[in-house]
N, C-alpha and C. Protein backbone atom coordinates (compact mmCIF):
# COMPACT_ATOMS: atom_id res chain seq x y z
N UNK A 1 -51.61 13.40 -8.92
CA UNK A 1 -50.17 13.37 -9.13
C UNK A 1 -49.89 13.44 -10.62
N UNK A 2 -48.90 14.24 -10.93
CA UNK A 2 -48.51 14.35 -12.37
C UNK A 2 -47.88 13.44 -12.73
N UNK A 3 -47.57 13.05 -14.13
CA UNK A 3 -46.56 12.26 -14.86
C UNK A 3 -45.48 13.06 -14.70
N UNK A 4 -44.16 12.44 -14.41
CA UNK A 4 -43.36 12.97 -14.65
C UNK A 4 -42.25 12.67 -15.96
N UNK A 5 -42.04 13.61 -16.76
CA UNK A 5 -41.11 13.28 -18.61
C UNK A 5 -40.34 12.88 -17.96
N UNK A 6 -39.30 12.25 -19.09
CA UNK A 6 -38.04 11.17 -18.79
C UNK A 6 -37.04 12.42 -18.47
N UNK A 7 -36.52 13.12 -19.02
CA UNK A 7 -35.47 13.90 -18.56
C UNK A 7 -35.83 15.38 -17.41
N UNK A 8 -37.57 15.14 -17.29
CA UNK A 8 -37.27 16.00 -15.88
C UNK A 8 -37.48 15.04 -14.59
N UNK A 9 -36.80 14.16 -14.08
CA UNK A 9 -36.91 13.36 -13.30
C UNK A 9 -35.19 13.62 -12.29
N UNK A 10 -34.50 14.11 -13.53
CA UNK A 10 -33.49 14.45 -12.93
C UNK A 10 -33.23 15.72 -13.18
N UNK A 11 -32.79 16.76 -12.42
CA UNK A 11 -32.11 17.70 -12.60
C UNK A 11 -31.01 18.39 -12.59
N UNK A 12 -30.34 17.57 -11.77
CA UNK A 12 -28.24 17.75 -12.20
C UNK A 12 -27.71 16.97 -11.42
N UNK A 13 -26.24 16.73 -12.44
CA UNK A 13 -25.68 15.77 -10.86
C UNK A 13 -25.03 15.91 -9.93
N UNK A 14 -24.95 15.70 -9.05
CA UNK A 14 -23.74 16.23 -7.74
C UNK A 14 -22.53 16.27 -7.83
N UNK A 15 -21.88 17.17 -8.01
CA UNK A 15 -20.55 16.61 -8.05
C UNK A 15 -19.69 18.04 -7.30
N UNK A 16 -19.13 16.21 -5.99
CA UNK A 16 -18.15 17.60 -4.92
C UNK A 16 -17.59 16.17 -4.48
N UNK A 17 -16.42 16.13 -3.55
CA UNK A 17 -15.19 15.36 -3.60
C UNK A 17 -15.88 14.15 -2.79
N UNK A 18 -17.01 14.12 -2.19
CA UNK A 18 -17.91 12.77 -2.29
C UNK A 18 -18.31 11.90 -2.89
N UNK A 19 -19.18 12.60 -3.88
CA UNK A 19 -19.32 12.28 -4.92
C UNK A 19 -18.65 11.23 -5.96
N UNK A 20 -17.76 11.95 -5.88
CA UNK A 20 -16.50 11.92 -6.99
C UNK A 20 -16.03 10.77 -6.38
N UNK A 21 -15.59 10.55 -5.51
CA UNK A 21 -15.18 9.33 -4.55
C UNK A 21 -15.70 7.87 -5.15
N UNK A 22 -17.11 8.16 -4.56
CA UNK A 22 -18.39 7.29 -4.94
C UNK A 22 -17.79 7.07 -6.83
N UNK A 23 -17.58 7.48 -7.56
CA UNK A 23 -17.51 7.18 -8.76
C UNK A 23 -16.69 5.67 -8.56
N UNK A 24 -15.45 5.50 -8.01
CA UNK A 24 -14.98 4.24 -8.05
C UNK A 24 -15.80 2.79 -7.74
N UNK A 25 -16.91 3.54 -6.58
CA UNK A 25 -17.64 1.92 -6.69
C UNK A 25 -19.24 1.84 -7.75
N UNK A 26 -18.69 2.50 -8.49
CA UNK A 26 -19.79 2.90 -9.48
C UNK A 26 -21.12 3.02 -9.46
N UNK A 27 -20.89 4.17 -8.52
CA UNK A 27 -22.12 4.96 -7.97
C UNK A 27 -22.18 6.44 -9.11
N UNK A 28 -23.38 6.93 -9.39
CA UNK A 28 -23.08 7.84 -9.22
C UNK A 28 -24.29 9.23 -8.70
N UNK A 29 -23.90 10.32 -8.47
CA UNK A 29 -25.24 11.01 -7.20
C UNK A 29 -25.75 12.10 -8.10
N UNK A 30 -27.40 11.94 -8.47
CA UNK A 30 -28.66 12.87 -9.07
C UNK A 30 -28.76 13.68 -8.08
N UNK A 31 -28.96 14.87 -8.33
CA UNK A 31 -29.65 15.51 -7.88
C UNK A 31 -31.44 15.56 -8.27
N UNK A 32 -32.30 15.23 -8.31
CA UNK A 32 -33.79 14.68 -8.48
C UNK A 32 -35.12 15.75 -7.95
N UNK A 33 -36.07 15.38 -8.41
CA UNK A 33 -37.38 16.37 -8.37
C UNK A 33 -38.04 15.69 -7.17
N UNK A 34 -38.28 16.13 -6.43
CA UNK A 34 -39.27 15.78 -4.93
C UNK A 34 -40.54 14.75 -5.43
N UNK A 35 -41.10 14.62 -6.54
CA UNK A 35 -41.74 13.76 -6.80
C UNK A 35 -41.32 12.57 -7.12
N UNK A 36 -40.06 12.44 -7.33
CA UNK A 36 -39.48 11.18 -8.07
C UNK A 36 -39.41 9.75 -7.19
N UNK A 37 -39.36 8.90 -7.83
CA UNK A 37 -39.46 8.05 -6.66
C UNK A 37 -38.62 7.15 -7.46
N UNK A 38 -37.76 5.29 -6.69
CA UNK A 38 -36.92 4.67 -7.26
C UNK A 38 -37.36 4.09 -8.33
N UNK A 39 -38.47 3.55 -8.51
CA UNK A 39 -38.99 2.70 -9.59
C UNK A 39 -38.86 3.53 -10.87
N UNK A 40 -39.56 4.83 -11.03
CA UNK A 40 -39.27 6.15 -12.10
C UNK A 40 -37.91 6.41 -12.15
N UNK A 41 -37.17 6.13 -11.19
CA UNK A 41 -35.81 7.10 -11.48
C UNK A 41 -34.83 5.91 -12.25
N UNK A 42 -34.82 4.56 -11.92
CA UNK A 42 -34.05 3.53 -12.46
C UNK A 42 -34.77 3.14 -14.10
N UNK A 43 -35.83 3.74 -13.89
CA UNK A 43 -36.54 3.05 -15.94
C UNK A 43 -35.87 4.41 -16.42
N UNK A 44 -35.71 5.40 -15.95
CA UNK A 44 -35.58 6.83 -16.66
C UNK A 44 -33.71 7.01 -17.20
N UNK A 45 -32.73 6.80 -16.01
CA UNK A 45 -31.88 6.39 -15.84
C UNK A 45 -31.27 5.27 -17.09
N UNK A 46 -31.66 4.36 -16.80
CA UNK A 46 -31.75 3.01 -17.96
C UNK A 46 -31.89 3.79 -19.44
N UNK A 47 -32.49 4.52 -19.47
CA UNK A 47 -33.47 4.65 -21.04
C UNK A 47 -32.64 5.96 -21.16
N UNK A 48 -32.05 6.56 -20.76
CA UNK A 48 -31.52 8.37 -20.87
C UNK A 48 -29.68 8.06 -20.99
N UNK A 49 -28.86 6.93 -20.34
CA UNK A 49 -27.57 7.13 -20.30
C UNK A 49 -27.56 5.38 -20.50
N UNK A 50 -28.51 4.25 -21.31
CA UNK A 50 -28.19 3.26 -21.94
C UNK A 50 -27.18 2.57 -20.66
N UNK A 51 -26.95 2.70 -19.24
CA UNK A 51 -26.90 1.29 -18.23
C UNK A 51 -27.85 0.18 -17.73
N UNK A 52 -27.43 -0.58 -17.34
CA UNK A 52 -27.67 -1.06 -16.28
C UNK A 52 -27.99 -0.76 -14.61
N UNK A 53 -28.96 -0.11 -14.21
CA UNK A 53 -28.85 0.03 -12.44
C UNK A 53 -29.12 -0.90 -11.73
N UNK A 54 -28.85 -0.93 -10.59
CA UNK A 54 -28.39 -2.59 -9.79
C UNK A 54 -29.36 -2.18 -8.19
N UNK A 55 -29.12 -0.47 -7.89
CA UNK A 55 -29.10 0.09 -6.81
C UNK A 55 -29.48 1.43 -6.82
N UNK A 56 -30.85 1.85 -6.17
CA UNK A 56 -31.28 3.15 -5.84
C UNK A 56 -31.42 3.49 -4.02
N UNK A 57 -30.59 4.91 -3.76
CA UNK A 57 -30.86 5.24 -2.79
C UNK A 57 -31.37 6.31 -2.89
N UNK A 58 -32.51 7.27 -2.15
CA UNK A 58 -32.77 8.18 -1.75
C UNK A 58 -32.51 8.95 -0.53
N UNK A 59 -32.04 10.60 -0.84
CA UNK A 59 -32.09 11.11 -0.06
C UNK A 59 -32.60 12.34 0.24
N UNK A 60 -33.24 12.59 1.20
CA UNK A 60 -33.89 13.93 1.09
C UNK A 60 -33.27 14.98 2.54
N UNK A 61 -32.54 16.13 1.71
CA UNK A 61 -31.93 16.80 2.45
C UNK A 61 -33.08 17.83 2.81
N UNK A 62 -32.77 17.99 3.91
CA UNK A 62 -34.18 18.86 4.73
C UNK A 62 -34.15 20.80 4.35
N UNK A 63 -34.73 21.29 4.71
CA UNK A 63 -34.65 22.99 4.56
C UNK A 63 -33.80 23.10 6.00
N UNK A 64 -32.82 24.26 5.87
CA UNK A 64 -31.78 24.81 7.09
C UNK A 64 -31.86 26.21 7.06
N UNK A 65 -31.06 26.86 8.42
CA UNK A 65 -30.64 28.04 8.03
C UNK A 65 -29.01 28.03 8.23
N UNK A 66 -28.62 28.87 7.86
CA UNK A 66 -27.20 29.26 7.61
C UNK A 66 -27.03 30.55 7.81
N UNK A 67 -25.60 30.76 8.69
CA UNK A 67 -25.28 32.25 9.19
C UNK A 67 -24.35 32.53 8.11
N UNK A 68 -24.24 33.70 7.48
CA UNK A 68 -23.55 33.99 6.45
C UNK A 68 -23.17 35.88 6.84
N UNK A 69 -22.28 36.22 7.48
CA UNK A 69 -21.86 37.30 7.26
C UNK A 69 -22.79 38.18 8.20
N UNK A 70 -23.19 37.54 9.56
CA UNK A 70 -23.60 38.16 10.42
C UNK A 70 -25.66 37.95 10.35
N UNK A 71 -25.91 37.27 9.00
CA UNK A 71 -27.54 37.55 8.68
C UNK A 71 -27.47 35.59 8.57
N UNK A 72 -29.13 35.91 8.67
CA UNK A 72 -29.63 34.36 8.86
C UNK A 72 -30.23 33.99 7.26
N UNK A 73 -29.52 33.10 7.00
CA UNK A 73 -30.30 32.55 5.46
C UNK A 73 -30.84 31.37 5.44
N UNK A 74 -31.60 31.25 4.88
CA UNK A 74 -32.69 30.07 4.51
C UNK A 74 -31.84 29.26 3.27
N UNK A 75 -31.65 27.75 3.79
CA UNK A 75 -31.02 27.20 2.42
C UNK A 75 -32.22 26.17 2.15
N UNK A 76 -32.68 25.97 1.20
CA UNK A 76 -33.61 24.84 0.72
C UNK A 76 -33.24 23.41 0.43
N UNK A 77 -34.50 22.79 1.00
CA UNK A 77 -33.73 21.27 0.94
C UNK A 77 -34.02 20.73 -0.66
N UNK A 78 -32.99 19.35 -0.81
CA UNK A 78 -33.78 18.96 -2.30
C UNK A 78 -33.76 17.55 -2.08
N UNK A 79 -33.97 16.73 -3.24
CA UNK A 79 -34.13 15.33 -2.73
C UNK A 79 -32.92 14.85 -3.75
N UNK A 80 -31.80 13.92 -3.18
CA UNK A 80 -30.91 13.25 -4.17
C UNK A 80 -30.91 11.93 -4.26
N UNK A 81 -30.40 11.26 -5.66
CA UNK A 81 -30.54 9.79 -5.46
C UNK A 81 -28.96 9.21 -5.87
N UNK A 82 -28.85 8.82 -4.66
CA UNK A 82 -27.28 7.87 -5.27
C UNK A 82 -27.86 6.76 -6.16
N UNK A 83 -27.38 6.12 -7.28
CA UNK A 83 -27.60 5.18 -8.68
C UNK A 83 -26.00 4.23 -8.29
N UNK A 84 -26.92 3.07 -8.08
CA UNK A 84 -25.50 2.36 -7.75
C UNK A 84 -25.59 1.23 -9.35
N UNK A 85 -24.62 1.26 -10.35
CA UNK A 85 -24.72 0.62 -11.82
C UNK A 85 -23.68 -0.71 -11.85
N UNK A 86 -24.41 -1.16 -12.49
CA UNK A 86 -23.97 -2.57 -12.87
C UNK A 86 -21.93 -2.50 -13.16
N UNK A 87 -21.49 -3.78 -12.42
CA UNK A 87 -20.02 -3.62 -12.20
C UNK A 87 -19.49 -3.44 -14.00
N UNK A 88 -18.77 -2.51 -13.95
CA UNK A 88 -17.86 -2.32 -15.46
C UNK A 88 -18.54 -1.34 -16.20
N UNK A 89 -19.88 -0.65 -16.02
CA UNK A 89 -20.23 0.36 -15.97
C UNK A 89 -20.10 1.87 -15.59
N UNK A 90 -20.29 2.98 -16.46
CA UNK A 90 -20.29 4.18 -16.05
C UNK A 90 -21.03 5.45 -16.87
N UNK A 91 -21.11 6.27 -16.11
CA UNK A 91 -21.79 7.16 -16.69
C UNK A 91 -20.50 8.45 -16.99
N UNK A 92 -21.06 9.12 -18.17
CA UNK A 92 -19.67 10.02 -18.20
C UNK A 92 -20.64 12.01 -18.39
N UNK A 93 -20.19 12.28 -16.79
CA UNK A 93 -21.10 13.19 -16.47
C UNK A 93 -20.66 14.83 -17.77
N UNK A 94 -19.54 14.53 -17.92
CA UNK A 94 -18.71 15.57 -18.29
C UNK A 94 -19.53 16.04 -19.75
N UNK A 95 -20.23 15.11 -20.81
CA UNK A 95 -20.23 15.65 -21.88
C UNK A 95 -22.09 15.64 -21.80
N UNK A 96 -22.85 15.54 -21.21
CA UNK A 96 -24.20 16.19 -20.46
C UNK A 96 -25.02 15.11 -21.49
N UNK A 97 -26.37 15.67 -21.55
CA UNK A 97 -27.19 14.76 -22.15
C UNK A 97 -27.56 14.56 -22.96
């Protein structure tokens, strides 16, 4: 198993009207590398955007297909982690890393 660097542990963050939701209870949702796991993702997290994390969930969205315009497409799964942060905390996705 490889090491994984501090800033490839994550690879972008989610953001769609779920998401966004989740911001009020100060969550907020990674999109993450299939190797990552909670213990790596909360020291990385901590040390890259200077919070507090309280709460890691994982999720791993599976591979599908999808009908698109009469043809069958393959969508790929990825793995995401909701980051649930210490109350009065936030991350501010808008101005990047």
């Amino acid at each position: 198993m490889r090491k994984i660097n501090l800033y490839d542990s994550i690879v972008a963050p989610v953001i769609t009207e779920k998401s966004t939701n989740l911001s009020s209870l100060n969550k907020i949702v990674f999109k993450v590398v299939d190797s990552a796991n909670k213990i790596n993702l909360k020291k990385n997290i901590e040390k890259i955007f200077k919070v507090n994390v309280t709460k890691i969930n994982i999720i791993n969205k599976k591979n599908r297909t999808k009908v698109t315009r009469g043809r069958t497409v393959k969508v790929k799964g990825y793995k995401k982690a909701v980051v649930t942060l210490k109350k009065g905390q936030s991350i501010d996705l808008t101005t990047g890393i």
